[in-house]
PDB file of N, CA and C in Angstrom:
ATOM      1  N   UNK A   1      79.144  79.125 -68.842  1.00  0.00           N
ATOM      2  CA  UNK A   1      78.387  77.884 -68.862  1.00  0.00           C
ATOM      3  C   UNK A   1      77.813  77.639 -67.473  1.00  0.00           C
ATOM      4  N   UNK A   2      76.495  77.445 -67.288  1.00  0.00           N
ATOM      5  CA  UNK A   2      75.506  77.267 -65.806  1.00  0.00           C
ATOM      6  C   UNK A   2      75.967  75.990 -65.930  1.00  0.00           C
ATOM      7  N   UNK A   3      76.037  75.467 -64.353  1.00  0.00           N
ATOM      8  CA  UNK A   3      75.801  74.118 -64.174  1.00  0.00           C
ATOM      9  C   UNK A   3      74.727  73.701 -64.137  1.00  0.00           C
ATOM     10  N   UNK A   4      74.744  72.215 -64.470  1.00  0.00           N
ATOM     11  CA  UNK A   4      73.808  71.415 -65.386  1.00  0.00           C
ATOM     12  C   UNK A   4      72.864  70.776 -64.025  1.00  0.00           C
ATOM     13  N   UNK A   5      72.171  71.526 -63.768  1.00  0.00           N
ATOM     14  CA  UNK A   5      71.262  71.078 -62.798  1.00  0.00           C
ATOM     15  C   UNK A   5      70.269  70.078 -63.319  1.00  0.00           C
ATOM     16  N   UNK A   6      69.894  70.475 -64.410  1.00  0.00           N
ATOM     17  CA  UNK A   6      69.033  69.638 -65.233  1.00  0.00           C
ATOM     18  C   UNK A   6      69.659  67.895 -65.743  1.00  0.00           C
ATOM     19  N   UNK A   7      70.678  67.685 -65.450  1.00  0.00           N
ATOM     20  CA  UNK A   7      71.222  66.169 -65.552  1.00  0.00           C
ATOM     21  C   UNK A   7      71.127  65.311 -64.068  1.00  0.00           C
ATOM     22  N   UNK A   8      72.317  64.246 -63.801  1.00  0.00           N
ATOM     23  CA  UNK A   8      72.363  63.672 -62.931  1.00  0.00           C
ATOM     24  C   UNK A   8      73.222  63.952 -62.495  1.00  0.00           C
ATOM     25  N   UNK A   9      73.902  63.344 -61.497  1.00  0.00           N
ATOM     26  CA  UNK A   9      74.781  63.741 -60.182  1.00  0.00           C
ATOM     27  C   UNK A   9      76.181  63.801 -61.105  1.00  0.00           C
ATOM     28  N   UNK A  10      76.116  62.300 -61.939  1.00  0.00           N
ATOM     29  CA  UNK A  10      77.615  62.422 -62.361  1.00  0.00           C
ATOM     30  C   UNK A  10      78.305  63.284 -62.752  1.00  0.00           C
ATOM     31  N   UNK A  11      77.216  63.976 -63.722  1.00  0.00           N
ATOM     32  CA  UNK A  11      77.694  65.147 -64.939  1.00  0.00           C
ATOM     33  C   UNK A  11      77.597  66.469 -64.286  1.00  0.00           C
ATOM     34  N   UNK A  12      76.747  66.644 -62.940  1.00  0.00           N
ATOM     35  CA  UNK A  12      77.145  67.689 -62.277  1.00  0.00           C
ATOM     36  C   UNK A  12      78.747  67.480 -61.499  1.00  0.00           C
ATOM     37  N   UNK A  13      79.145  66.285 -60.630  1.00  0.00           N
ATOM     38  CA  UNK A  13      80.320  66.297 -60.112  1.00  0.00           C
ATOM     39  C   UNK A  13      81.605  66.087 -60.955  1.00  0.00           C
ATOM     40  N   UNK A  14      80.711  65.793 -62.137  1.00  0.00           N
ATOM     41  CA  UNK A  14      82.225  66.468 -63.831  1.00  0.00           C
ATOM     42  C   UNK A  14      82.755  67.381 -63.754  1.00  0.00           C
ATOM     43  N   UNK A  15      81.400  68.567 -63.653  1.00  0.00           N
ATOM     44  CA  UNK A  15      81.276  69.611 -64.064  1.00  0.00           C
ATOM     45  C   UNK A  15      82.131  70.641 -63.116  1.00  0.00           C
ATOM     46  N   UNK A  16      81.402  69.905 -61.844  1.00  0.00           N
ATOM     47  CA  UNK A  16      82.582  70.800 -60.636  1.00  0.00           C
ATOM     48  C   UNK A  16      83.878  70.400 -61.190  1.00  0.00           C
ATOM     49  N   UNK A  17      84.184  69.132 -61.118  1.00  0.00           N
ATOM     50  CA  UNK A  17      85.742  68.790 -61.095  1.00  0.00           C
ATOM     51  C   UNK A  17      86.421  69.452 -62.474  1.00  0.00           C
ATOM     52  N   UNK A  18      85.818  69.903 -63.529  1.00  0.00           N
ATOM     53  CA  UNK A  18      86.139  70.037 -64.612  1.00  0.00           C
ATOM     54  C   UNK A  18      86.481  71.557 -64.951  1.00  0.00           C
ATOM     55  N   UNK A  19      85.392  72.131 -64.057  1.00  0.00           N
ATOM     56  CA  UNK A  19      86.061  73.788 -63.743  1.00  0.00           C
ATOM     57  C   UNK A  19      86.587  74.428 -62.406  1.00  0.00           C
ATOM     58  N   UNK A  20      86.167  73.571 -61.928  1.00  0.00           N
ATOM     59  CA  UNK A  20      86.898  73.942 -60.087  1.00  0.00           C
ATOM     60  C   UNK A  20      88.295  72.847 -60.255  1.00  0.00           C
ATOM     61  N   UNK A  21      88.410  71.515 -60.341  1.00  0.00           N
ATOM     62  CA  UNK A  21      89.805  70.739 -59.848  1.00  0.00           C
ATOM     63  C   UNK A  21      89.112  70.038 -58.704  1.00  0.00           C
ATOM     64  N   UNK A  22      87.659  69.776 -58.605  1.00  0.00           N
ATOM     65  CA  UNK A  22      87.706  69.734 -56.873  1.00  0.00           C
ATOM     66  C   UNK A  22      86.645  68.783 -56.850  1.00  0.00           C
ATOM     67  N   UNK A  23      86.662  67.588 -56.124  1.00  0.00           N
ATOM     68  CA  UNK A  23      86.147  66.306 -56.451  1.00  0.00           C
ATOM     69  C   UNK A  23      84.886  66.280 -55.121  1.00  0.00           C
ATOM     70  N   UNK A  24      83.533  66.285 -55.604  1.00  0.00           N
ATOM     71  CA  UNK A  24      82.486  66.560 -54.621  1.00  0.00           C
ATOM     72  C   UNK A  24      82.029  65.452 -54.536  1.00  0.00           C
ATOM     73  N   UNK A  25      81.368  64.581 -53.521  1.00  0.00           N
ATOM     74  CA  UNK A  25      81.201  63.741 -53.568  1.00  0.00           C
ATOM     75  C   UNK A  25      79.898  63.402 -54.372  1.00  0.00           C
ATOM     76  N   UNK A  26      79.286  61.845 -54.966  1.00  0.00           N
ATOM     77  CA  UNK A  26      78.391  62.167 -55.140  1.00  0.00           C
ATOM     78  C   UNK A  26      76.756  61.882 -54.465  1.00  0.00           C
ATOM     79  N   UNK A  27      77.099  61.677 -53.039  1.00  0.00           N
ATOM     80  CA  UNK A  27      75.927  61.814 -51.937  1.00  0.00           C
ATOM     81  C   UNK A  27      75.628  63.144 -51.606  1.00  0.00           C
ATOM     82  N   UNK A  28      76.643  64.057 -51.824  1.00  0.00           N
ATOM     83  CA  UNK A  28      76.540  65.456 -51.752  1.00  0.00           C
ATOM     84  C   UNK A  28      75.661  66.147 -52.846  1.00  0.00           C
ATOM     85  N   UNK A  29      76.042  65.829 -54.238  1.00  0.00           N
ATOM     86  CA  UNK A  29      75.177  66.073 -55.403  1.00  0.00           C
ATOM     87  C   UNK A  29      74.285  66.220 -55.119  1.00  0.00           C
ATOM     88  N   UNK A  30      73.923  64.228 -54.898  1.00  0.00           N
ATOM     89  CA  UNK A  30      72.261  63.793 -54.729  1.00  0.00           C
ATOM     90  C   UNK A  30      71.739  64.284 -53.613  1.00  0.00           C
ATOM     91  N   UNK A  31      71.702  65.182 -52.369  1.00  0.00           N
ATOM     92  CA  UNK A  31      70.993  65.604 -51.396  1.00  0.00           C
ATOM     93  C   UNK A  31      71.065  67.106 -52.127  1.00  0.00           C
ATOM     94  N   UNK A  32      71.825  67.611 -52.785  1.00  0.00           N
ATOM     95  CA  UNK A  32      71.257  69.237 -53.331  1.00  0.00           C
ATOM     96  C   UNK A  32      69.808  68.869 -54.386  1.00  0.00           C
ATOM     97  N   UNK A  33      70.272  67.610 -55.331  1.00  0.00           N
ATOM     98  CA  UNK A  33      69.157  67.604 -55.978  1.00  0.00           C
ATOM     99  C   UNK A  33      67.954  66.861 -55.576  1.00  0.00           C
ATOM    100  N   UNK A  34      68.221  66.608 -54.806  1.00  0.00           N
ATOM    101  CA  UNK A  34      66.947  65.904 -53.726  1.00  0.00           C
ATOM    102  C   UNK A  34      66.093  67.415 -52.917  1.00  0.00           C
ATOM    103  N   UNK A  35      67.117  68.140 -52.275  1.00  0.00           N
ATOM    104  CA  UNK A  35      66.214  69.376 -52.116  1.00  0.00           C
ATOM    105  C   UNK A  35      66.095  70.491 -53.444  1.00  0.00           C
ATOM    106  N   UNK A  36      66.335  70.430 -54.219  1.00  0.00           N
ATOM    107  CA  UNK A  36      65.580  71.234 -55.472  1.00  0.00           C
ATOM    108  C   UNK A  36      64.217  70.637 -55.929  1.00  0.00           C
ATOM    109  N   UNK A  37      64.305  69.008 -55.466  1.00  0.00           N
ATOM    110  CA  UNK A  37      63.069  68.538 -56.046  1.00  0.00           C
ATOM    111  C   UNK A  37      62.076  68.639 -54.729  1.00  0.00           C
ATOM    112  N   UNK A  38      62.325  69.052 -53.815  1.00  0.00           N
ATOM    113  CA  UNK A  38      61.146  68.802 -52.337  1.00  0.00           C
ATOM    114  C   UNK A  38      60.335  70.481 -52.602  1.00  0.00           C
ATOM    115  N   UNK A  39      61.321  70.994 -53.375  1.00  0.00           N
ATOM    116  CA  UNK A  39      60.778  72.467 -53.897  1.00  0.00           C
ATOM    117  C   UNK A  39      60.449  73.150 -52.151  1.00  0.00           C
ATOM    118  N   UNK A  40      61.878  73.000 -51.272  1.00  0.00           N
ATOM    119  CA  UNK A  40      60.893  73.709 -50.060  1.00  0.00           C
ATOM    120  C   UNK A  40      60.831  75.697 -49.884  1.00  0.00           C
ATOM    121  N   UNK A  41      61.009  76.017 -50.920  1.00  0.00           N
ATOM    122  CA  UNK A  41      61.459  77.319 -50.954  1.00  0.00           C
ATOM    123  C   UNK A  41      59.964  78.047 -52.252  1.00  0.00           C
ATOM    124  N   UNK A  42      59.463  76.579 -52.890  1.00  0.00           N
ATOM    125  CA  UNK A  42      58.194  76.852 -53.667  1.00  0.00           C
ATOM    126  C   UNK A  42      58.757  77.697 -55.096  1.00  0.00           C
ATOM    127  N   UNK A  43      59.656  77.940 -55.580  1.00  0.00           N
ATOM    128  CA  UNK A  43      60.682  78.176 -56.656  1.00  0.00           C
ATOM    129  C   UNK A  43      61.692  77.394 -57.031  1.00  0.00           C
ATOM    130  N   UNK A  44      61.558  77.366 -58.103  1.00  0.00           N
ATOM    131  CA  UNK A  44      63.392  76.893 -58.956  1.00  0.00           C
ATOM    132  C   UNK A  44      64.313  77.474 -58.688  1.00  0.00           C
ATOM    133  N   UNK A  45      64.144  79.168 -58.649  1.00  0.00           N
ATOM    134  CA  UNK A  45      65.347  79.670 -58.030  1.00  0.00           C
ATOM    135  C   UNK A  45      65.804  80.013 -56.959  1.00  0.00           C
ATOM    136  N   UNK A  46      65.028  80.212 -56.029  1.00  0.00           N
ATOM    137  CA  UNK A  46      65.592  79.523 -54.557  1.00  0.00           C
ATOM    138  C   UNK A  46      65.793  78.319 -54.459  1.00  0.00           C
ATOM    139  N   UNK A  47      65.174  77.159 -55.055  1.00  0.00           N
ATOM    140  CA  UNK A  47      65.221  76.347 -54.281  1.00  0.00           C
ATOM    141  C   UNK A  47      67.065  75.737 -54.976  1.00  0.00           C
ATOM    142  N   UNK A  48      67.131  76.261 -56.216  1.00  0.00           N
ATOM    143  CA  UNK A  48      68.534  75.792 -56.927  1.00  0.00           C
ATOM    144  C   UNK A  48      69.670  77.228 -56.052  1.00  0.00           C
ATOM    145  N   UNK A  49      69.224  78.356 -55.530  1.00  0.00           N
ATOM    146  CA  UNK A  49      70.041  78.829 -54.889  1.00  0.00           C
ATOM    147  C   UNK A  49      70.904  78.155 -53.751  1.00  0.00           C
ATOM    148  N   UNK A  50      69.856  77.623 -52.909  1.00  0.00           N
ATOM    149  CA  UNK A  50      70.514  76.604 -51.874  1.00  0.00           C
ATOM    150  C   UNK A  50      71.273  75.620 -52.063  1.00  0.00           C
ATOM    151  N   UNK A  51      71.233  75.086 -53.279  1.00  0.00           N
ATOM    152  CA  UNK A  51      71.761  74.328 -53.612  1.00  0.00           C
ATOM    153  C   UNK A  51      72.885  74.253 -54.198  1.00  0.00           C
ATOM    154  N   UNK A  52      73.407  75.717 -54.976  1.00  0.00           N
ATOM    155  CA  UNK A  52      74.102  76.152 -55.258  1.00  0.00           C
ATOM    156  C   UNK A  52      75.261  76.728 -54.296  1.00  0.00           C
ATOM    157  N   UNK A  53      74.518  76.529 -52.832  1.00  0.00           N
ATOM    158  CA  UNK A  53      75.498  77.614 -52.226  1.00  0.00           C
ATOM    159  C   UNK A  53      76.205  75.986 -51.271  1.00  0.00           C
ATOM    160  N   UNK A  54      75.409  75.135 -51.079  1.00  0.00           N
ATOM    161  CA  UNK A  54      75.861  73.940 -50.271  1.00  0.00           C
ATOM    162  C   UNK A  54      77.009  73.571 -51.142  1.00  0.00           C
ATOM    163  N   UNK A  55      76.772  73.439 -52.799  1.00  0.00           N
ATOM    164  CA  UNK A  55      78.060  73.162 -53.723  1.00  0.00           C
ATOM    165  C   UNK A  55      79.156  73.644 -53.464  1.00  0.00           C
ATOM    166  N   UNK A  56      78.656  75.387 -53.647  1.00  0.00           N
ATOM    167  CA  UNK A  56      80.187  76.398 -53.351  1.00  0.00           C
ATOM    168  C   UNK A  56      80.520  76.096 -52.082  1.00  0.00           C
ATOM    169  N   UNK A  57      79.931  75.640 -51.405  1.00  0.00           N
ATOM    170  CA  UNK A  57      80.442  75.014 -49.637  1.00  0.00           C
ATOM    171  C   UNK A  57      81.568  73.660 -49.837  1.00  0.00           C
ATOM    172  N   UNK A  58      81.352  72.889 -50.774  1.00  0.00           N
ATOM    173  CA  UNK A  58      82.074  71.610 -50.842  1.00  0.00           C
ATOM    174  C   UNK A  58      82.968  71.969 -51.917  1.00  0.00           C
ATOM    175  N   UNK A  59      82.800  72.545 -52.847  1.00  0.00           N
ATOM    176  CA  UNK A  59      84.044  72.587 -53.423  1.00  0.00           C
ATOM    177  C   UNK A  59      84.681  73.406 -52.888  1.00  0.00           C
ATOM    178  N   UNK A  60      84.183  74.722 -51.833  1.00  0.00           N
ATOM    179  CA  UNK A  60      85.953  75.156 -51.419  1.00  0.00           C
ATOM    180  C   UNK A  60      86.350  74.194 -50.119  1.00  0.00           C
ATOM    181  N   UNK A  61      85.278  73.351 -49.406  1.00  0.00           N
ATOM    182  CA  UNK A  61      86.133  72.780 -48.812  1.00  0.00           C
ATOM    183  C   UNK A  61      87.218  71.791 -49.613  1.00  0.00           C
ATOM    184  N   UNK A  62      86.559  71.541 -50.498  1.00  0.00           N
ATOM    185  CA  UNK A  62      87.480  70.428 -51.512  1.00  0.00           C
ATOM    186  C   UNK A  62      88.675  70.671 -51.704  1.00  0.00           C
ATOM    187  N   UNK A  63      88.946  72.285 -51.981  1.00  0.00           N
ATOM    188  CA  UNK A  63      89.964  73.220 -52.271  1.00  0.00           C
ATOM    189  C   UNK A  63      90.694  73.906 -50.968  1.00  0.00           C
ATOM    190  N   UNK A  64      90.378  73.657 -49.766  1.00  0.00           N
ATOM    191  CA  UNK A  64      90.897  73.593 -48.762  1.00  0.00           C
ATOM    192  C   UNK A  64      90.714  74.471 -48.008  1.00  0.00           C
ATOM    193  N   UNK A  65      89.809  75.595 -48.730  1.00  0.00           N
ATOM    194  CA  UNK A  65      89.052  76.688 -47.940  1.00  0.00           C
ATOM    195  C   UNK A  65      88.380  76.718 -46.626  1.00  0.00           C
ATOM    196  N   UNK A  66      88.727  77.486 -45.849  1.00  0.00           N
ATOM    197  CA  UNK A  66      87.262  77.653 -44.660  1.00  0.00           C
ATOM    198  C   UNK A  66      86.447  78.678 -44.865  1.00  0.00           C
ATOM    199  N   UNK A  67      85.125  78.048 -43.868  1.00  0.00           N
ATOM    200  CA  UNK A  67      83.880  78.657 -44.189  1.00  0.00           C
ATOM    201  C   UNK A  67      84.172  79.572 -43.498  1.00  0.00           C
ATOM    202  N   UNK A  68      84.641  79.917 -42.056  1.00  0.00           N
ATOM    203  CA  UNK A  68      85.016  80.964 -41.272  1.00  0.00           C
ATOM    204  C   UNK A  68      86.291  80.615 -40.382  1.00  0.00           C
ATOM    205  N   UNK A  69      86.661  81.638 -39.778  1.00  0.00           N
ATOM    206  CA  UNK A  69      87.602  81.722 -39.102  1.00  0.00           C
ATOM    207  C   UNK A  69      87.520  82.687 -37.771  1.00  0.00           C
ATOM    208  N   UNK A  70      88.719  82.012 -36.810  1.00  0.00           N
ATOM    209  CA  UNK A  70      88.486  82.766 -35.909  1.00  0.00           C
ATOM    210  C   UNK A  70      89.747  83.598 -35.503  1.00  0.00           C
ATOM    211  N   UNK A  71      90.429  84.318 -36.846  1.00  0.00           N
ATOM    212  CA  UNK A  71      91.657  85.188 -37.054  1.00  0.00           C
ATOM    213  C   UNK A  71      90.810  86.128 -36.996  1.00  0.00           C
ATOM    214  N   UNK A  72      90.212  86.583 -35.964  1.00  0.00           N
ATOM    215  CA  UNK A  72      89.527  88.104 -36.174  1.00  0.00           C
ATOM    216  C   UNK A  72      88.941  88.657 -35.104  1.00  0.00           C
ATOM    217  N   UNK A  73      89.021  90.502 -35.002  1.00  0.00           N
ATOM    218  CA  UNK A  73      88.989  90.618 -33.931  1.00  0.00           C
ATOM    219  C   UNK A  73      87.366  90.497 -33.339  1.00  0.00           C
ATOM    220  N   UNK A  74      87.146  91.250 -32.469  1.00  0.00           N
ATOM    221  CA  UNK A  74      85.614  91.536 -31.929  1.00  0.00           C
ATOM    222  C   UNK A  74      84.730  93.154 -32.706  1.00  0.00           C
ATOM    223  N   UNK A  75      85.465  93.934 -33.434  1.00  0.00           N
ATOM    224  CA  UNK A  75      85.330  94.703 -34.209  1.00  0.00           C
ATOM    225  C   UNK A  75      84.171  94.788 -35.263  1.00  0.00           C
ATOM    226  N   UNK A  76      83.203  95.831 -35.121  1.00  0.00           N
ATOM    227  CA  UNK A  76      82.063  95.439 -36.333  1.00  0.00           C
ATOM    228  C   UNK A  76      82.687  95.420 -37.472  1.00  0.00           C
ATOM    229  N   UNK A  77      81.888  94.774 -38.778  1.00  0.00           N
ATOM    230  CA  UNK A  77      82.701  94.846 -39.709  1.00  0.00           C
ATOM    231  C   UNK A  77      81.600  95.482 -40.714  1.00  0.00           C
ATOM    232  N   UNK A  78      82.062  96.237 -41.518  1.00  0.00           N
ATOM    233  CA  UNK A  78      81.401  97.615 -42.214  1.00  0.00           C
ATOM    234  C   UNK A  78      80.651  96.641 -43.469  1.00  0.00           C
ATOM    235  N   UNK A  79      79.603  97.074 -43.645  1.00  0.00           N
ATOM    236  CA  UNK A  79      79.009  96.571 -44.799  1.00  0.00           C
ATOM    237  C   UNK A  79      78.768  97.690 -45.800  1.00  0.00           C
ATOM    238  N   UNK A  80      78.560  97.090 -47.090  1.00  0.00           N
ATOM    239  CA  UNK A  80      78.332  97.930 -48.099  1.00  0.00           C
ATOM    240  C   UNK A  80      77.327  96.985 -48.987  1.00  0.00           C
ATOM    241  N   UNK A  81      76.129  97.412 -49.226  1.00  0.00           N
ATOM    242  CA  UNK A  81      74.981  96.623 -50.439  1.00  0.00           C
ATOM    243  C   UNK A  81      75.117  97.484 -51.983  1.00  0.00           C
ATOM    244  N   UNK A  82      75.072  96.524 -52.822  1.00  0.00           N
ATOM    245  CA  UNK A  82      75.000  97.369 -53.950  1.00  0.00           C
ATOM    246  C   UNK A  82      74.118  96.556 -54.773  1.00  0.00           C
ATOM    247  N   UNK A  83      73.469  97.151 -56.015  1.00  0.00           N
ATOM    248  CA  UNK A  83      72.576  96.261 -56.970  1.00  0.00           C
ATOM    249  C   UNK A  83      71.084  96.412 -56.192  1.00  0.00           C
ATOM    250  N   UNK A  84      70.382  95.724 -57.316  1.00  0.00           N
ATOM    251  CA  UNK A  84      69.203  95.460 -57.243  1.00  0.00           C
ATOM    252  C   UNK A  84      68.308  95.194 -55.287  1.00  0.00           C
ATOM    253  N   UNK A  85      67.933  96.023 -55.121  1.00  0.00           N
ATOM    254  CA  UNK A  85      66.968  95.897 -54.084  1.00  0.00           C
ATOM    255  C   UNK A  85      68.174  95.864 -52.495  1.00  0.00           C
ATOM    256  N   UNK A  86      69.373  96.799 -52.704  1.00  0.00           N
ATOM    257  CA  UNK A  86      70.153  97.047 -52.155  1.00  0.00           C
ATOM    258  C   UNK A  86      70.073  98.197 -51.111  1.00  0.00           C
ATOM    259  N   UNK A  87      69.054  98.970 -51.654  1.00  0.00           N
ATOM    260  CA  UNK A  87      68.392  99.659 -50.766  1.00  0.00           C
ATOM    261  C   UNK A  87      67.331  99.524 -49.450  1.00  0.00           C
ATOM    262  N   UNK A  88      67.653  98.605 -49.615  1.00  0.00           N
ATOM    263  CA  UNK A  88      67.086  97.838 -48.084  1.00  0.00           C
ATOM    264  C   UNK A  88      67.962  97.680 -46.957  1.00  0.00           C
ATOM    265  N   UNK A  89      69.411  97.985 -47.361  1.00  0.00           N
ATOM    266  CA  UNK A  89      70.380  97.372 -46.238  1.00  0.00           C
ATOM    267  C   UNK A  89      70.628  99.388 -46.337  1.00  0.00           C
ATOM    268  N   UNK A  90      70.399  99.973 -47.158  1.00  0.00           N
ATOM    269  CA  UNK A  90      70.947 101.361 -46.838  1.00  0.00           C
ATOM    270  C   UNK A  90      71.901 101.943 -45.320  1.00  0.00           C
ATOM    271  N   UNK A  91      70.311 102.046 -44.718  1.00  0.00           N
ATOM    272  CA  UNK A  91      70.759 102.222 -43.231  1.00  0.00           C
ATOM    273  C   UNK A  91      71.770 101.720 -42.321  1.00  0.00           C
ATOM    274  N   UNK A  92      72.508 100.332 -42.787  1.00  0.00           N
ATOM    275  CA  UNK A  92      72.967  99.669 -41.710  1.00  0.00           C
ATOM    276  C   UNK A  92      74.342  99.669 -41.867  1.00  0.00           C
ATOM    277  N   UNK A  93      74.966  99.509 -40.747  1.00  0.00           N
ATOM    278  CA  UNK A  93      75.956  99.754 -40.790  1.00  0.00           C
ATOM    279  C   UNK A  93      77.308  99.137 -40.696  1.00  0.00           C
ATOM    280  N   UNK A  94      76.701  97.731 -39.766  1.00  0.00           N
ATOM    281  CA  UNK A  94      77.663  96.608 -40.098  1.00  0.00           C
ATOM    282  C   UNK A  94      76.858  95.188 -40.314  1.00  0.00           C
ATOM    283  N   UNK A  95      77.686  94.104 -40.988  1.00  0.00           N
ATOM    284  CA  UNK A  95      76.967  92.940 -40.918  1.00  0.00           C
ATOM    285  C   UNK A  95      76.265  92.716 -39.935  1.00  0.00           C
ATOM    286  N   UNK A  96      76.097  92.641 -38.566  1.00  0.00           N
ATOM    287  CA  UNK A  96      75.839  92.324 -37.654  1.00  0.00           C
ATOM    288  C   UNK A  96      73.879  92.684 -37.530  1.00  0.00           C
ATOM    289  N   UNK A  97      73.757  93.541 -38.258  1.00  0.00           N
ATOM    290  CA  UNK A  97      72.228  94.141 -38.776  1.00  0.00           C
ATOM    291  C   UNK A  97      71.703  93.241 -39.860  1.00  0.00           C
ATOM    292  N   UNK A  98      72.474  92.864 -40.508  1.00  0.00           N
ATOM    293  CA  UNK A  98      71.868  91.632 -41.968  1.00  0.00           C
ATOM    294  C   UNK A  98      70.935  90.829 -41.219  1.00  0.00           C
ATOM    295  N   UNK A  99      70.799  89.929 -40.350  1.00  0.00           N
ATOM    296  CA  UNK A  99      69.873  89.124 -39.816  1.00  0.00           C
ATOM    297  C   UNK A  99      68.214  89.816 -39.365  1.00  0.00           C
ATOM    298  N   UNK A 100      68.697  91.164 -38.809  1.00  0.00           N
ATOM    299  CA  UNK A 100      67.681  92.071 -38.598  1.00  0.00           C
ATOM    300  C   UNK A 100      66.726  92.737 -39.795  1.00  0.00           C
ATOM    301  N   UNK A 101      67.436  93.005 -41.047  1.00  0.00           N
ATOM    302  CA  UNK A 101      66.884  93.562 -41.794  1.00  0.00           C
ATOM    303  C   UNK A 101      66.319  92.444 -42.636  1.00  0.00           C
ATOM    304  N   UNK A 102      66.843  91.606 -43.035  1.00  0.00           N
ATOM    305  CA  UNK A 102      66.020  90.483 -43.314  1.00  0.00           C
ATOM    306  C   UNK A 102      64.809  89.647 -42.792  1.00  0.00           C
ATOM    307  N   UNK A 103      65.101  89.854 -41.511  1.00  0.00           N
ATOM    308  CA  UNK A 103      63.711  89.294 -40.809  1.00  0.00           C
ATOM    309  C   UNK A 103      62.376  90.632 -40.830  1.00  0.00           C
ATOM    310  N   UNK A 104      62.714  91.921 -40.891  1.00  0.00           N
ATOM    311  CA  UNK A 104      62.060  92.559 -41.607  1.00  0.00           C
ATOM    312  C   UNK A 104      61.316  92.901 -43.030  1.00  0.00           C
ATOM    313  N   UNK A 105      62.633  92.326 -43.551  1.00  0.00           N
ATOM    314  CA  UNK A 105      61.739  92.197 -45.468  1.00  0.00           C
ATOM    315  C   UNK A 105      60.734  91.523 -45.385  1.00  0.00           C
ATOM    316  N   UNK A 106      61.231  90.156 -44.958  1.00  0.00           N
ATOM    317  CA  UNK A 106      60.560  88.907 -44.817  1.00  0.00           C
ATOM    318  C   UNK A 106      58.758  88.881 -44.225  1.00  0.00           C
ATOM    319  N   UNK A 107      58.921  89.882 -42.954  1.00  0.00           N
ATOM    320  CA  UNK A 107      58.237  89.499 -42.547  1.00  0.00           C
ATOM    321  C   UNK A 107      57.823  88.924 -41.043  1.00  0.00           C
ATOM    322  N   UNK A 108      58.877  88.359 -41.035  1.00  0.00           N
ATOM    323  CA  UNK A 108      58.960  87.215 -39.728  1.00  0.00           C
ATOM    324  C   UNK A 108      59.492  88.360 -38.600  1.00  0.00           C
ATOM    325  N   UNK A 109      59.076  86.945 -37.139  1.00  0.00           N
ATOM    326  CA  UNK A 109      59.459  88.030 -35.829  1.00  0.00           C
ATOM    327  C   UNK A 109      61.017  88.204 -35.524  1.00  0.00           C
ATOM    328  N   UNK A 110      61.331  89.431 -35.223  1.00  0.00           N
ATOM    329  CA  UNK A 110      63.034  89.644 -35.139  1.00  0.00           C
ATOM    330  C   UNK A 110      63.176  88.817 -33.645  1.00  0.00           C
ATOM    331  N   UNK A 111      63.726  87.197 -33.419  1.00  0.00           N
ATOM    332  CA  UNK A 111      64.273  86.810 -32.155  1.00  0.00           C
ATOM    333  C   UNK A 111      65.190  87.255 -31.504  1.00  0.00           C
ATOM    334  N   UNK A 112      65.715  88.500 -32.734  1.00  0.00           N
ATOM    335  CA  UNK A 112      67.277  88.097 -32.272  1.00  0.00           C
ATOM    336  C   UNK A 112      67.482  90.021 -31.425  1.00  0.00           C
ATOM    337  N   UNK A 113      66.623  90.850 -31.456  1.00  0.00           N
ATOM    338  CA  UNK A 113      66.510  92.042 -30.955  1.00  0.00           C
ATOM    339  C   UNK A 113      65.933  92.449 -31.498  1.00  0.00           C
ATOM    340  N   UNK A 114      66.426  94.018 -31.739  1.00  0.00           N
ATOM    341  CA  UNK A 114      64.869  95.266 -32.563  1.00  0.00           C
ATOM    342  C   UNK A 114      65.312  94.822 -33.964  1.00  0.00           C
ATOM    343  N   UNK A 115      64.630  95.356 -34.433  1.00  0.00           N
ATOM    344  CA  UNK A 115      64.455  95.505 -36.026  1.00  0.00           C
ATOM    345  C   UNK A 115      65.016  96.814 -36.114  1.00  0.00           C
ATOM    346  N   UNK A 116      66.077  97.069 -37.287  1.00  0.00           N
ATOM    347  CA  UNK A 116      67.209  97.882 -37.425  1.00  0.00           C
ATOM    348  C   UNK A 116      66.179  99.244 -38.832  1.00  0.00           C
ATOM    349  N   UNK A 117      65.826  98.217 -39.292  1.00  0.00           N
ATOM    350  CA  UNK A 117      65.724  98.478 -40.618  1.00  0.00           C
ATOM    351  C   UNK A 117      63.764  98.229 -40.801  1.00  0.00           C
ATOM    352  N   UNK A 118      62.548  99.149 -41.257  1.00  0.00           N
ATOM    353  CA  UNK A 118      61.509  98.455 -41.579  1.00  0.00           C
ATOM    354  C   UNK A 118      60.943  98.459 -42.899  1.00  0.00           C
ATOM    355  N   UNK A 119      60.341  97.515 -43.619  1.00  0.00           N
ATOM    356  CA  UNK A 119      60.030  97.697 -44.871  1.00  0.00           C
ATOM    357  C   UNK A 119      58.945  98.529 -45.446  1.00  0.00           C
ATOM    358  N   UNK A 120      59.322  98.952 -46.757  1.00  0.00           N
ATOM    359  CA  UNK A 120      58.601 100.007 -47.174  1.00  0.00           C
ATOM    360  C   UNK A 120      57.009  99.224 -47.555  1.00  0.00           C
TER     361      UNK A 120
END
């Protein structure tokens, strides 16, 4: 069952609480569905991706999760892409390249050093 993007806040923060346990607020709701409607991504499905991912952000904080941690060493950490259009990260070798190869798909200027990865 998708969540019900298509209702109002209530029946979405049901919906969390009803399959997660995990009580979102509902100013939180209303600013995901406030940016699905500003459409700044010019799609439904980006623009409900973001919105989707700010959710999974509050309900695991709800659930007591962190977003990151700093139990870890200085060590690259190995990536692996799989699926659809996964062949873009082929080359790379740790997360630390994801920002690079993306600003390559995209398009946009790499701020952050070289470009690891260039598009076909």
């Amino acid at each position: 069952e998708a969540l019900p993007w298509g209702t109002d806040a209530d029946t979405i923060r049901a919906y969390l609480y009803d399959h997660f346990k995990a009580p979102v607020s509902e100013s939180a709701v209303e600013q995901a569905l406030t940016n699905i409607q500003e459409d700044a991504f010019g799609n439904t499905f980006d623009n409900r991706l973001i919105a989707v991912a700010e959710m999974t952000a509050k309900v695991q904080s709800a659930l007591g999760f962190r977003q990151h941690s700093s139990n870890h060493s200085s060590q690259p950490v190995p990536f692996l892409a799989i699926g659809a259009g996964s062949d873009a990260f082929a080359d790379i070798t740790s997360i630390a390249d994801i920002p690079h190869v993306l600003c390559a798909l995209e398009g946009w200027t790499d701020t952050l050093g070289t470009i690891v990865v260039s598009p076909e």
